[in-house]
Protein backbone atom coordinates (compact mmCIF):
# COMPACT_ATOMS: atom_id res chain seq x y z
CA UNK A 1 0.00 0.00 0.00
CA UNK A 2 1.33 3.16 -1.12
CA UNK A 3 -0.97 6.50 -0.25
CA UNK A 4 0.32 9.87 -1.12
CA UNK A 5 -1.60 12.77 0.05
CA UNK A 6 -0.10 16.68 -0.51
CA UNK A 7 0.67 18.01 3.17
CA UNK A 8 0.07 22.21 3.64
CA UNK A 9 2.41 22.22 6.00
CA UNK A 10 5.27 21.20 3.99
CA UNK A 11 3.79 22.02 0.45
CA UNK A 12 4.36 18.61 -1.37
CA UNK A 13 2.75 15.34 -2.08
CA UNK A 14 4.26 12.79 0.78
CA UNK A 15 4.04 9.11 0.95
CA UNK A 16 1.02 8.40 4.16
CA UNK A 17 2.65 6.57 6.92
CA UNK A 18 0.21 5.88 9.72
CA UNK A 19 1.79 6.70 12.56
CA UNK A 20 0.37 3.49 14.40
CA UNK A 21 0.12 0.22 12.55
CA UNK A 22 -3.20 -0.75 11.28
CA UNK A 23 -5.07 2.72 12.47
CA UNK A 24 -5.57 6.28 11.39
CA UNK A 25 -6.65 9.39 13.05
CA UNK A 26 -8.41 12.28 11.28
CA UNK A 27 -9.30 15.45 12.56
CA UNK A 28 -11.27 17.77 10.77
CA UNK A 29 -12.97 21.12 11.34
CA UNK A 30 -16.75 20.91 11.98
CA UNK A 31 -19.50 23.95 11.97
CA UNK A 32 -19.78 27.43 13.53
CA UNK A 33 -23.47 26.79 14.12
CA UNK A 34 -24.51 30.42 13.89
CA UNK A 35 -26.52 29.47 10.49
CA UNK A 36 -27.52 27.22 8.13
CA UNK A 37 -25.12 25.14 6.67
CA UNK A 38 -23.72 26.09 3.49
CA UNK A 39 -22.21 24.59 0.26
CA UNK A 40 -18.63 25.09 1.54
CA UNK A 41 -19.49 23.11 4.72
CA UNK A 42 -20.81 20.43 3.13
CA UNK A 43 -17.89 19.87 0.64
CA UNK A 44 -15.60 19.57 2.92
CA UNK A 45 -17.82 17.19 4.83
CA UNK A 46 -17.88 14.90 1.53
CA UNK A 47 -13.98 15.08 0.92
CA UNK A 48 -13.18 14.06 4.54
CA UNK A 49 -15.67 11.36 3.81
CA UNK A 50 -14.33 10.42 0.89
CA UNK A 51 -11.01 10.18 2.47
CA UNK A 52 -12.17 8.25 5.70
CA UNK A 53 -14.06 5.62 3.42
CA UNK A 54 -11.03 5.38 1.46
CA UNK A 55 -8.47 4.95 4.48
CA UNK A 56 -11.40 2.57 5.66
CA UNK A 57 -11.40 0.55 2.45
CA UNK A 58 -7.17 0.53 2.58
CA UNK A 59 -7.71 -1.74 5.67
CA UNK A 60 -6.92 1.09 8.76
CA UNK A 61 -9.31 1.59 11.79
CA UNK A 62 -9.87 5.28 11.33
CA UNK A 63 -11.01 7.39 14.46
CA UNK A 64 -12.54 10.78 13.05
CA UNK A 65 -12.99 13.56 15.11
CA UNK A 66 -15.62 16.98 13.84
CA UNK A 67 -16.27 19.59 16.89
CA UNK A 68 -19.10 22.03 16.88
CA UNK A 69 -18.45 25.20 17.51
CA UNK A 70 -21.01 26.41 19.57
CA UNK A 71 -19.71 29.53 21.37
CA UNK A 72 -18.77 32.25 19.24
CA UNK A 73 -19.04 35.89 18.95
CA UNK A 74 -21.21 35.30 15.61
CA UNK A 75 -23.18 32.72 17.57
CA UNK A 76 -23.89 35.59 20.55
CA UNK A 77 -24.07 38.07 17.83
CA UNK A 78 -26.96 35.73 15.98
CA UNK A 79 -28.97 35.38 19.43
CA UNK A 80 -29.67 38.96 20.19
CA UNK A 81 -30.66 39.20 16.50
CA UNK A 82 -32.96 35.97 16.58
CA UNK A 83 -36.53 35.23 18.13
CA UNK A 84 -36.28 31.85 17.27
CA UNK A 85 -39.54 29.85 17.38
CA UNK A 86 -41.65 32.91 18.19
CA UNK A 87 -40.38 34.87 15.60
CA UNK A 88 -43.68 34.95 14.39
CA UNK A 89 -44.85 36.99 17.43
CA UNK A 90 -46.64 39.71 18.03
CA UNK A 91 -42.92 42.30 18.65
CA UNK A 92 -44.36 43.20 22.27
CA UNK A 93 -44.04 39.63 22.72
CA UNK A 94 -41.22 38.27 21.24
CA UNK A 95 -37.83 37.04 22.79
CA UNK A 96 -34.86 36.49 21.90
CA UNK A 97 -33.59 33.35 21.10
CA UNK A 98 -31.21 31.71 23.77
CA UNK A 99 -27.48 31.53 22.29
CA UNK A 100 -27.49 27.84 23.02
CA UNK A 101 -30.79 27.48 22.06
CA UNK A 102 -29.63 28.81 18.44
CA UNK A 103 -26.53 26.20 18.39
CA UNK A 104 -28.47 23.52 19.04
CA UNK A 105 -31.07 24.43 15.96
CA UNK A 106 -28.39 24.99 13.93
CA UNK A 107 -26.21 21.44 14.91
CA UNK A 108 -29.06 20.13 13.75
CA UNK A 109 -29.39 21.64 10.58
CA UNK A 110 -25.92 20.30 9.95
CA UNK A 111 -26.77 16.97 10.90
CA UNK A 112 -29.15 16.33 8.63
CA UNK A 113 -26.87 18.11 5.59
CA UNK A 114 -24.48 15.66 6.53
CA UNK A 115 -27.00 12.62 6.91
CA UNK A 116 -28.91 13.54 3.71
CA UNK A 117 -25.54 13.54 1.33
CA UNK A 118 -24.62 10.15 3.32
CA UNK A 119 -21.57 11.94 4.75
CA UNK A 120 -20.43 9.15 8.14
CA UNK A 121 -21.08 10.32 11.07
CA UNK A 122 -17.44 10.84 12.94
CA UNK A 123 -16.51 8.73 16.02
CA UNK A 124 -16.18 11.64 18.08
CA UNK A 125 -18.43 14.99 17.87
CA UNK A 126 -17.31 17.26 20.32
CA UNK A 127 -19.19 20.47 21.34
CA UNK A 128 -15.99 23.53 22.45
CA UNK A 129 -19.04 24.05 25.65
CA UNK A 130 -17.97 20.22 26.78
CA UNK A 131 -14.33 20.95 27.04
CA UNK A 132 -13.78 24.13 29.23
CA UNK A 133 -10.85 21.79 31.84
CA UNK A 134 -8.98 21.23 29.03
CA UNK A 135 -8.74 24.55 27.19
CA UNK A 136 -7.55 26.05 30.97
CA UNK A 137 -5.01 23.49 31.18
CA UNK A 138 -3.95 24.56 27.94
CA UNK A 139 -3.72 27.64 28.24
CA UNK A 140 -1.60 27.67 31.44
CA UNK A 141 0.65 25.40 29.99
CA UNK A 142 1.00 28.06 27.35
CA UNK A 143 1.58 30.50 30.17
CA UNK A 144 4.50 28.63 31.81
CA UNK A 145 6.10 28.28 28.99
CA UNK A 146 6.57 31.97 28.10
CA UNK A 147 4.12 31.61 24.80
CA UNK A 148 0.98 33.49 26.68
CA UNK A 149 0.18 36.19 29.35
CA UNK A 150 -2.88 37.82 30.57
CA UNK A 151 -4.07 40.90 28.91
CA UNK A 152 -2.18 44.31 30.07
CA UNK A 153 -5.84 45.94 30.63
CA UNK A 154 -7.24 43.78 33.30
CA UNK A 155 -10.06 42.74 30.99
CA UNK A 156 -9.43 39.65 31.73
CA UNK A 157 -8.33 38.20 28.32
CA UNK A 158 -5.30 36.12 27.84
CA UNK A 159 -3.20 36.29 24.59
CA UNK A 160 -0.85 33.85 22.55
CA UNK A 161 2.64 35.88 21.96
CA UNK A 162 3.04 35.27 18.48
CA UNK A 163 6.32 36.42 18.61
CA UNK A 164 7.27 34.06 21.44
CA UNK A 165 7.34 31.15 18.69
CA UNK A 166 9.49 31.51 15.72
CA UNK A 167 7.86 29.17 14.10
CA UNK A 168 4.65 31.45 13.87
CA UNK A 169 3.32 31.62 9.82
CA UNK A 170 4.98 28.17 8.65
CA UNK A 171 2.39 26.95 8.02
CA UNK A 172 1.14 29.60 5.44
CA UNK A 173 4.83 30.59 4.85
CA UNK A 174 4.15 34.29 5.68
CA UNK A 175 6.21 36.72 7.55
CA UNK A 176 5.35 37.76 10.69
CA UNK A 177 5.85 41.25 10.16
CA UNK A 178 3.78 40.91 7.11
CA UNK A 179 0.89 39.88 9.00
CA UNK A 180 -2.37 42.43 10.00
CA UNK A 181 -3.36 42.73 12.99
CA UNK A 182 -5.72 39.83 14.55
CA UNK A 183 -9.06 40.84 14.93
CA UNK A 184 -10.78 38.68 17.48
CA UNK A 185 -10.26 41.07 20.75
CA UNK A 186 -9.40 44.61 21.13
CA UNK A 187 -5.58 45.30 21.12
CA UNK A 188 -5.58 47.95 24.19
CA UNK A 189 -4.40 44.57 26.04
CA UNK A 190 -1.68 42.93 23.80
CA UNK A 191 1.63 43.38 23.49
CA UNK A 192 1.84 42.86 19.81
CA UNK A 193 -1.63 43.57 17.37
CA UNK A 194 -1.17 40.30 15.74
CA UNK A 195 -1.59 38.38 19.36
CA UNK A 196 -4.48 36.24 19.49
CA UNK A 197 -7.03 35.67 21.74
CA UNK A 198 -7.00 32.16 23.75
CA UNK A 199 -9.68 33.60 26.34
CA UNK A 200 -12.06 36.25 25.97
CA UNK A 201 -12.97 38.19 29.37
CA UNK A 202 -16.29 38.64 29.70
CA UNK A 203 -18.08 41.92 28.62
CA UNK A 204 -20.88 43.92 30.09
CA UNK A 205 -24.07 43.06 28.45
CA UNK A 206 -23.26 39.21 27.83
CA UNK A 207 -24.93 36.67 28.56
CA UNK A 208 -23.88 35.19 31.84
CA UNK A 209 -24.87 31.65 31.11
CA UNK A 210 -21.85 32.46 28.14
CA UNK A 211 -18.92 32.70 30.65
CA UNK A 212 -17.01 30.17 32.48
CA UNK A 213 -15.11 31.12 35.56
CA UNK A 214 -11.37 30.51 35.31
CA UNK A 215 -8.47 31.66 36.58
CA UNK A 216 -8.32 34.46 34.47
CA UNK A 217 -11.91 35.88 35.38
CA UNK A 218 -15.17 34.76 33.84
CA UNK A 219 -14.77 34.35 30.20
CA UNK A 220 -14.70 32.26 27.23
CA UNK A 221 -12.53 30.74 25.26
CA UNK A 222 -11.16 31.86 21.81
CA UNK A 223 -11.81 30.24 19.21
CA UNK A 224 -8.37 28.64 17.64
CA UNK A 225 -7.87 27.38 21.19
CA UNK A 226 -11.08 25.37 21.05
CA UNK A 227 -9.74 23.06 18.26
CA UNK A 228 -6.06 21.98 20.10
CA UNK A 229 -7.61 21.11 23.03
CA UNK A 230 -10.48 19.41 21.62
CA UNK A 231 -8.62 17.24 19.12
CA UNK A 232 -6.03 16.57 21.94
CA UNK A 233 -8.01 15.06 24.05
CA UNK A 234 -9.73 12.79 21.63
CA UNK A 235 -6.54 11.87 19.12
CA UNK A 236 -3.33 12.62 21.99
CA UNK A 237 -0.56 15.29 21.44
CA UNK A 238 0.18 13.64 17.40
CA UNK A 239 -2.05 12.15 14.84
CA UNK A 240 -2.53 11.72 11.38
CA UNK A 241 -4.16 14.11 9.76
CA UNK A 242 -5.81 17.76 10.30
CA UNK A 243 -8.44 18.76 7.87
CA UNK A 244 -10.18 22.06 6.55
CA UNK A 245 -11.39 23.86 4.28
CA UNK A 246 -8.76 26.08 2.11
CA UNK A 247 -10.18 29.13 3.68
CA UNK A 248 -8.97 28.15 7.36
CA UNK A 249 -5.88 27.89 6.44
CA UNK A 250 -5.23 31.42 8.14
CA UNK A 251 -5.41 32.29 10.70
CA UNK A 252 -7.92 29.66 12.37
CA UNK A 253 -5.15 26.23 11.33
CA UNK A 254 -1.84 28.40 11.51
CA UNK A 255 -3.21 29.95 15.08
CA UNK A 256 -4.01 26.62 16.11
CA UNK A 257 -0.37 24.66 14.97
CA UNK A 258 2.02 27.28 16.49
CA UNK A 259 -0.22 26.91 19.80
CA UNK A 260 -0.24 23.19 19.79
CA UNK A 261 3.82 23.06 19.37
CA UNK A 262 4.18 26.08 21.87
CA UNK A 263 2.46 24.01 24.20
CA UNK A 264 4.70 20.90 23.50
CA UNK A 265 2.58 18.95 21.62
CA UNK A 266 3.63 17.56 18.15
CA UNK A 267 -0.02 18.01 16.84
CA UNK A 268 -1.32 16.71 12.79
CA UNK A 269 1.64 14.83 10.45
CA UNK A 270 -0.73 16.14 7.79
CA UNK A 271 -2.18 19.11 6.96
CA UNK A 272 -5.07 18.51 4.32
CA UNK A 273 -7.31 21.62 2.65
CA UNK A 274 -10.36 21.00 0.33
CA UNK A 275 -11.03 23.86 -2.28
CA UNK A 276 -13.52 26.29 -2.59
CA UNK A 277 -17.09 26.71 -4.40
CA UNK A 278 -17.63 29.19 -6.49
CA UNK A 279 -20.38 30.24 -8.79
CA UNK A 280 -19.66 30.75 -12.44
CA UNK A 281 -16.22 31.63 -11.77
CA UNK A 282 -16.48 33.95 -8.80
CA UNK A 283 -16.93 33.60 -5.24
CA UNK A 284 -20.06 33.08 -3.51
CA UNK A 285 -21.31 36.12 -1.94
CA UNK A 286 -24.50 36.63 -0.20
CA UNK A 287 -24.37 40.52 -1.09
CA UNK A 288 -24.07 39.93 -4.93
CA UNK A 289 -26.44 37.52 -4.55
CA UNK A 290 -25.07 34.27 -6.35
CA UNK A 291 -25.07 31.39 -4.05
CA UNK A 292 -26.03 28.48 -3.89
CA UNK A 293 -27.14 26.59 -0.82
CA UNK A 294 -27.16 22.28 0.23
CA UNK A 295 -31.06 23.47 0.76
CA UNK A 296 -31.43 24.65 -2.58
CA UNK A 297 -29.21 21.70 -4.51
CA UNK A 298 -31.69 19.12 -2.61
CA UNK A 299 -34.59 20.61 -4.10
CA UNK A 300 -33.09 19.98 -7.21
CA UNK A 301 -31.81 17.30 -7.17
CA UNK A 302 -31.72 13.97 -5.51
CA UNK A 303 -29.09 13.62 -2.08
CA UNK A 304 -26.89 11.07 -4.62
CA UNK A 305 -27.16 13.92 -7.25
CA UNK A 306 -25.52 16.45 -4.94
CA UNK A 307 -23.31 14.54 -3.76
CA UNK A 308 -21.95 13.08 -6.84
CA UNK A 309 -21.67 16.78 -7.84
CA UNK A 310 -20.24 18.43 -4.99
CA UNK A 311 -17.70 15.33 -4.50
CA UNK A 312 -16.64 14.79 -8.21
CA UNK A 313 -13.80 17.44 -8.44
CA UNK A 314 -10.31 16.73 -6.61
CA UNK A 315 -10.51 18.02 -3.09
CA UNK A 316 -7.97 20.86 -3.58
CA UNK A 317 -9.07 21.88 -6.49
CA UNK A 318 -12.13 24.76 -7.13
CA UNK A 319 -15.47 23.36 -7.81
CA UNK A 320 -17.38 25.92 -10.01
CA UNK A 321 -21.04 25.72 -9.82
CA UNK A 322 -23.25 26.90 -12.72
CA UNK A 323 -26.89 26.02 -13.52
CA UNK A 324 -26.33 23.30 -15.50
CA UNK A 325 -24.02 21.42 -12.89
CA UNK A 326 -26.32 19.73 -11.48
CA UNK A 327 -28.25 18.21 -14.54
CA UNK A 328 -24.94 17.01 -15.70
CA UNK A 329 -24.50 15.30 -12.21
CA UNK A 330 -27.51 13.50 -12.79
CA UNK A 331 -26.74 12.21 -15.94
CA UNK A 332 -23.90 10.82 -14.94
CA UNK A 333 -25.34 9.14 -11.83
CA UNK A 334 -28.22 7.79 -14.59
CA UNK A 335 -25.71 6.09 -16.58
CA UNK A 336 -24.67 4.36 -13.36
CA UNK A 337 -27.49 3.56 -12.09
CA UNK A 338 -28.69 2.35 -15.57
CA UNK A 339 -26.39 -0.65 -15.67
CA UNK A 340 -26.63 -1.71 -12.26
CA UNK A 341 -30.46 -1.80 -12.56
CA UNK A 342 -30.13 -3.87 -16.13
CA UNK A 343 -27.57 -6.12 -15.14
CA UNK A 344 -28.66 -7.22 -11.97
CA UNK A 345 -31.31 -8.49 -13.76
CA UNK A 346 -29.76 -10.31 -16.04
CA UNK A 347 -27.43 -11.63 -12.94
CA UNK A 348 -29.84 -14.49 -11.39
CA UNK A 349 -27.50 -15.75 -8.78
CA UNK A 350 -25.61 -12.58 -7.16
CA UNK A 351 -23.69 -12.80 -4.02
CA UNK A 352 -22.36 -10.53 -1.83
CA UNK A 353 -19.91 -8.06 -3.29
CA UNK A 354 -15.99 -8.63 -1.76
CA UNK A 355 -14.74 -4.52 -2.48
CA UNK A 356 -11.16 -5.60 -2.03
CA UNK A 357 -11.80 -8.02 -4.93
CA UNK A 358 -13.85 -6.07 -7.36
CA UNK A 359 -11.98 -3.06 -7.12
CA UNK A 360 -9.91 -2.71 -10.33
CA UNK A 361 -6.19 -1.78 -9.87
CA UNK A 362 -6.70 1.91 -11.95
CA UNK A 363 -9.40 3.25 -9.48
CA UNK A 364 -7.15 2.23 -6.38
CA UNK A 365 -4.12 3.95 -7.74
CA UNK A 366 -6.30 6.93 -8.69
CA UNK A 367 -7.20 7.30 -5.06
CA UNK A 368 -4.06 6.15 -3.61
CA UNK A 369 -2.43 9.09 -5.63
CA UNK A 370 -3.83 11.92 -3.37
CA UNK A 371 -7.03 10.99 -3.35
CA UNK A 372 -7.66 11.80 -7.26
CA UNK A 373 -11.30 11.38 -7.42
CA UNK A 374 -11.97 12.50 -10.97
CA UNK A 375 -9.82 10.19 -12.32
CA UNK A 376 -11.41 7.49 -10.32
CA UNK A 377 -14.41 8.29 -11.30
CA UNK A 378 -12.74 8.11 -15.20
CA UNK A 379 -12.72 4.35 -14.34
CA UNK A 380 -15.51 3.98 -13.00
CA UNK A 381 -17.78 5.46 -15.73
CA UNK A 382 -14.68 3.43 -18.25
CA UNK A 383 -16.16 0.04 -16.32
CA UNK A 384 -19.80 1.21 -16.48
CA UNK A 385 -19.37 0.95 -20.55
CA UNK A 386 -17.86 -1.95 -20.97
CA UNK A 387 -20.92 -3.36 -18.57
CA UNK A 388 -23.05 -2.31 -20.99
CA UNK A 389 -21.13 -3.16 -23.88
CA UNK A 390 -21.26 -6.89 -22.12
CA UNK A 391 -24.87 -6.95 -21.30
CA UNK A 392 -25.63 -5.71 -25.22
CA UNK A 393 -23.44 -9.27 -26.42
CA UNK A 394 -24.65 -11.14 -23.57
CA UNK A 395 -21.44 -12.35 -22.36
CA UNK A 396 -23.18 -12.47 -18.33
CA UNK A 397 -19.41 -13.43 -16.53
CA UNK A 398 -18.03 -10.35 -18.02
CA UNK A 399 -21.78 -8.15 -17.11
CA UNK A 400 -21.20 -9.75 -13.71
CA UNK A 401 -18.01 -8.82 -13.19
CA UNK A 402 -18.84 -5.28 -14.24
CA UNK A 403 -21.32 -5.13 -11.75
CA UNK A 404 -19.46 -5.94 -8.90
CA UNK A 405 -16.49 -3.58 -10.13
CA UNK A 406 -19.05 -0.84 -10.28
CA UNK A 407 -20.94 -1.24 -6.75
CA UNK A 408 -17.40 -1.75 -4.86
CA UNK A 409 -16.46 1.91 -6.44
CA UNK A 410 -19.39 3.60 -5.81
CA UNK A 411 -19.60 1.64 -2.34
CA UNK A 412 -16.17 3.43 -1.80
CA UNK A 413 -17.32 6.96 -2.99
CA UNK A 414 -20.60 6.81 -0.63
CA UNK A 415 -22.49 6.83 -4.21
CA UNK A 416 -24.05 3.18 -2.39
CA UNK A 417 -28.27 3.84 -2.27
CA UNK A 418 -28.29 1.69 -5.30
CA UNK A 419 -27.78 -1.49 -4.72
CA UNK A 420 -28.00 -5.15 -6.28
CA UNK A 421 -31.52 -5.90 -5.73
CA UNK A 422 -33.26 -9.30 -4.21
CA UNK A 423 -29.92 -10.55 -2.33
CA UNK A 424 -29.20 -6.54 -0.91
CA UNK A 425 -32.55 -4.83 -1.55
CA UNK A 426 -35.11 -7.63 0.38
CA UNK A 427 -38.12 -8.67 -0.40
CA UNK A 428 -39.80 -5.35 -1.78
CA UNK A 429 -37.86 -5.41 -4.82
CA UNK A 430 -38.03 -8.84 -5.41
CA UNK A 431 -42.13 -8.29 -5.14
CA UNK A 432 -41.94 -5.48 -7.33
CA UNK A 433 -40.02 -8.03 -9.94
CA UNK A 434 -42.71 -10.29 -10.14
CA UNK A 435 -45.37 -8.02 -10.58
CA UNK A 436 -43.35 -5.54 -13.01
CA UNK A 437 -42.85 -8.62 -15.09
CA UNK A 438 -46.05 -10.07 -14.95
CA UNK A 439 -47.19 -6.38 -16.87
CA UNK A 440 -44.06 -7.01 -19.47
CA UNK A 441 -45.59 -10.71 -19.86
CA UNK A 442 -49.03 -8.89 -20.55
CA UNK A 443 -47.69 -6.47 -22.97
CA UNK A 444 -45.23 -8.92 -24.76
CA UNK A 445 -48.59 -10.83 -25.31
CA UNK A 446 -50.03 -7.75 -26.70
CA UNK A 447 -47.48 -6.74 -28.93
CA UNK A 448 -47.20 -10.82 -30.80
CA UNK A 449 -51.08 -9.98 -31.02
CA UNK A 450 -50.58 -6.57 -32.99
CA UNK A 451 -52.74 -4.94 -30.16
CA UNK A 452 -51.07 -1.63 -30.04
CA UNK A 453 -53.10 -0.11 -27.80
CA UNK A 454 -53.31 -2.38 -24.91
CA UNK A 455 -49.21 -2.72 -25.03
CA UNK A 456 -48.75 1.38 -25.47
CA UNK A 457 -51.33 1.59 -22.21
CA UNK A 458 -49.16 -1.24 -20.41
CA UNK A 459 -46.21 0.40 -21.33
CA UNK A 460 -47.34 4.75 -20.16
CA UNK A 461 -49.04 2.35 -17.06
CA UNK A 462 -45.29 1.35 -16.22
CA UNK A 463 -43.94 4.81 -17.14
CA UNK A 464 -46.22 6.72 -14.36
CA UNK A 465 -45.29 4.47 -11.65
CA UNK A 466 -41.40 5.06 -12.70
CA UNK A 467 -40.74 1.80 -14.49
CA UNK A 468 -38.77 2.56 -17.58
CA UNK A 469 -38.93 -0.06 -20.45
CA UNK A 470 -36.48 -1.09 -22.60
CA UNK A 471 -36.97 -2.71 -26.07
CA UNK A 472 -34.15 -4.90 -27.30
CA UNK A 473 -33.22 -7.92 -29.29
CA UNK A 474 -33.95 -10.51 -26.06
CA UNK A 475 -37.37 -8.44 -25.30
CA UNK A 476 -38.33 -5.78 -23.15
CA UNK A 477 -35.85 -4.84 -19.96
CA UNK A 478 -37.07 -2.91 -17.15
CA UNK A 479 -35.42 -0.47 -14.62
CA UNK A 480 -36.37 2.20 -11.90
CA UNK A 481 -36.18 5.90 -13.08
CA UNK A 482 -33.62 7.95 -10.94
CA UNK A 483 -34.40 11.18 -9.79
């Protein structure tokens, strides 16, 4: 086994070395829940996916960790602004939404993004409210090493000294000096602008139930330190990989790295970024008005759909969104789902599908090579045809051995609704069998009969319930229209 996956940190494509035999440990950033989830969220959810099934599939015991991030300035911000369930109110009346209240709408929101576009759910979920202890013991391990100090204006904030650790911007390769100022606190209290916050003091006109006592004063934590001490505690001080999207790069992964190692902690062998969505070329923007939500793609489209679209481009690379994506998506996942529907009829005695020995050898390297999904899916669509092209001779070993190929690789991809009916479907397919081809039975009778009419009727009968016919040389062929 040879995996090569391109590492941020050190700006190359490296040979993957677990760093414990047999077992892998992914870390990847979850949701702010201030808001519906949007398209960028739920990408990056599918290429961590893709990448955990894929590790899976390589034979490693993969512990994933996602946190929530449920205390946030945005999130407090959101509250006062939100009347939640009563928002339809009379305004006397109306409240405003708790700030944990709005988290918890929001997780779920995300939860059933994720569930709906079969992204696995992670072995470990954190919430940053669970794991208060550990973020102060972080932090005053950061202390006594030199690398933090509490603010200078007794507001009871406490600071990371970027310039304490010279390693600071290696992870983006910038220059300290070249750096603006960090914006998360007000720099009355630092001793350089670019500091960052680890704890936030807590401010006249809070919430109290959103400060924590500490030895610092009441406060809460910052949100870079919420990450190290969260996939610490689940993962230890080293482990595999750390994942994000492209746009955390700075300064939410590059705050959290140089804090980790201040601290003494080794922290991710891997540094892994998905790309970006744009729309026609430019970058979603809520004020131009050209995005594009998971809410909106599922109306659509079907959950494969999306996710066969939002999952098809390599994960570092920009996935452009235009009005047409989505339709092409579907097309694609038709042809699929075409020629597993036609040849596992033709198949009479299928058996359980063995991945590790239907997968051919040109969609393992594709994903071994940094996960190269498009070209995967190049062999995947490759195997599709010749399917068909075995079905259409009727050479049944080689249509078998299609099939198998393509359910392992869409198995693999989470592109697995679809599968071989009667022996993985149950009983309601096989009843819909017998009573599809009792109609084909009627209508073949029809047809030898020259009764046009009564094998048309049989045939738009079919068509309204979602049974597409096929006419060929060995009769008429039958599959389920996708959506």
């Amino acid at each position: 086994m040879t995996l090569r996956f391109y590492d941020t940190a050190s700006a190359e494509v490296r040979d993957f070395v677990p760093l414990e035999d047999g077992k892998a440990s992914v870390y990847y950033c979850g949701a702010t829940v201030q808001g519906m989830p949007h398209v960028g969220h739920v990408r990056s959810a599918i290429a961590f996916d893709q990448l955990t099934r894929w590790l899976e599939f390589r034979g490693l015991r993969v512990t994933v960790v996602r946190n929530v991030t449920d205390i946030d300035d945005k999130i407090l911000a959101k509250s006062a602004q939100s009347f939640g369930p009563d928002w339809d109110a009379e305004p006397t009346a109306r409240q405003a939404e708790e700030w944990w209240a709005l988290a918890y709408r929001y997780e779920q929101e995300f939860e059933n993004a994720y569930e709906s576009l079969g992204v696995q759910r992670p072995t470990y979920e954190p919430r940053a409210t669970g794991h208060i202890p550990e973020m102060h013991a972080l932090i005053q391990r950061l202390i006594d090493r030199g690398h933090a100090y509490p603010a200078l204006d007794d507001s009871g904030d406490v600071y990371f000294d970027v310039r304490s650790w010279s390693k600071y911007g290696s992870l983006t390769r910038q220059n300290i000096d070249d750096m603006q100022g960090a914006t998360d606190a007000d720099p009355r209290g630092k001793r350089d602008p670019r500091d960052f916050a680890l704890w936030k003091g807590y401010k006249d006109g809070e919430p109290e139930s959103a400060s924590w006592s500490s030895p610092w004063g009441a406060g809460r934590p910052g949100w870079h330190l919420e990450c190290s001490a969260m996939v610490t505690k689940y993962l230890g001080p080293r482990f595999d990989i750390h994942g994000g999207g492209l746009d955390l790069r700075f300064p939410h992964h590059e705050n959290e790295m140089a804090q980790s190692q201040a601290a003494g902690d080794e922290f991710a062998n891997f540094w892994m970024h998905n790309g970006m969505v744009t729309f026609e070329g430019e970058k979603m923007s809520k004020s131009i008005g050209n995005t594009v939500s998971p809410a909106e793609m599922l109306e659509l489209a079907s959950p494969r759909v999306v996710r066969y679209y939002l999952g098809q481009a390599h994960y570092r690379s920009i996935l452009d969104y235009r009005p047409t994506s989505l339709q092409e998506a579907a097309a694609a996942v038709e042809r699929i789902d075409g020629f597993i529907s036609k040849a596992s009829a033709k198949v009479t005695d299928p058996s359980d599908v063995a991945p590790q020995a239907n997968m051919p050898a040109a969609f393992i390297a594709a994903m071994d090579d940094d996960l190269n999904v498009p070209q995967a899916l190049g062999v995947l669509h490759e195997t599709v045809r010749a399917g068909n092209t075995a079905l259409a001779a009727g050479d049944l070993e080689a249509t078998k051995e299609a099939l198998y190929s393509v359910v392992s690789m869409t198995g693999v991809l989470g592109l697995d609704s679809v599968k071989m009916p009667e022996a993985v479907q149950g009983r309601e397919h096989a009843a819909l069998k017998v009573l599809v081809e009792a109609q084909l039975e009627a209508r073949a009778a029809a047809r030898a009969s020259k009764d046009w009419a009564a094998s048309d009727a049989i045939r738009d009968t079919l068509a309204a319930a979602g049974v597409v016919v096929e006419d060929g040389a060995d009769g008429a062929t039958w599959s389920l229209k996708r959506d």
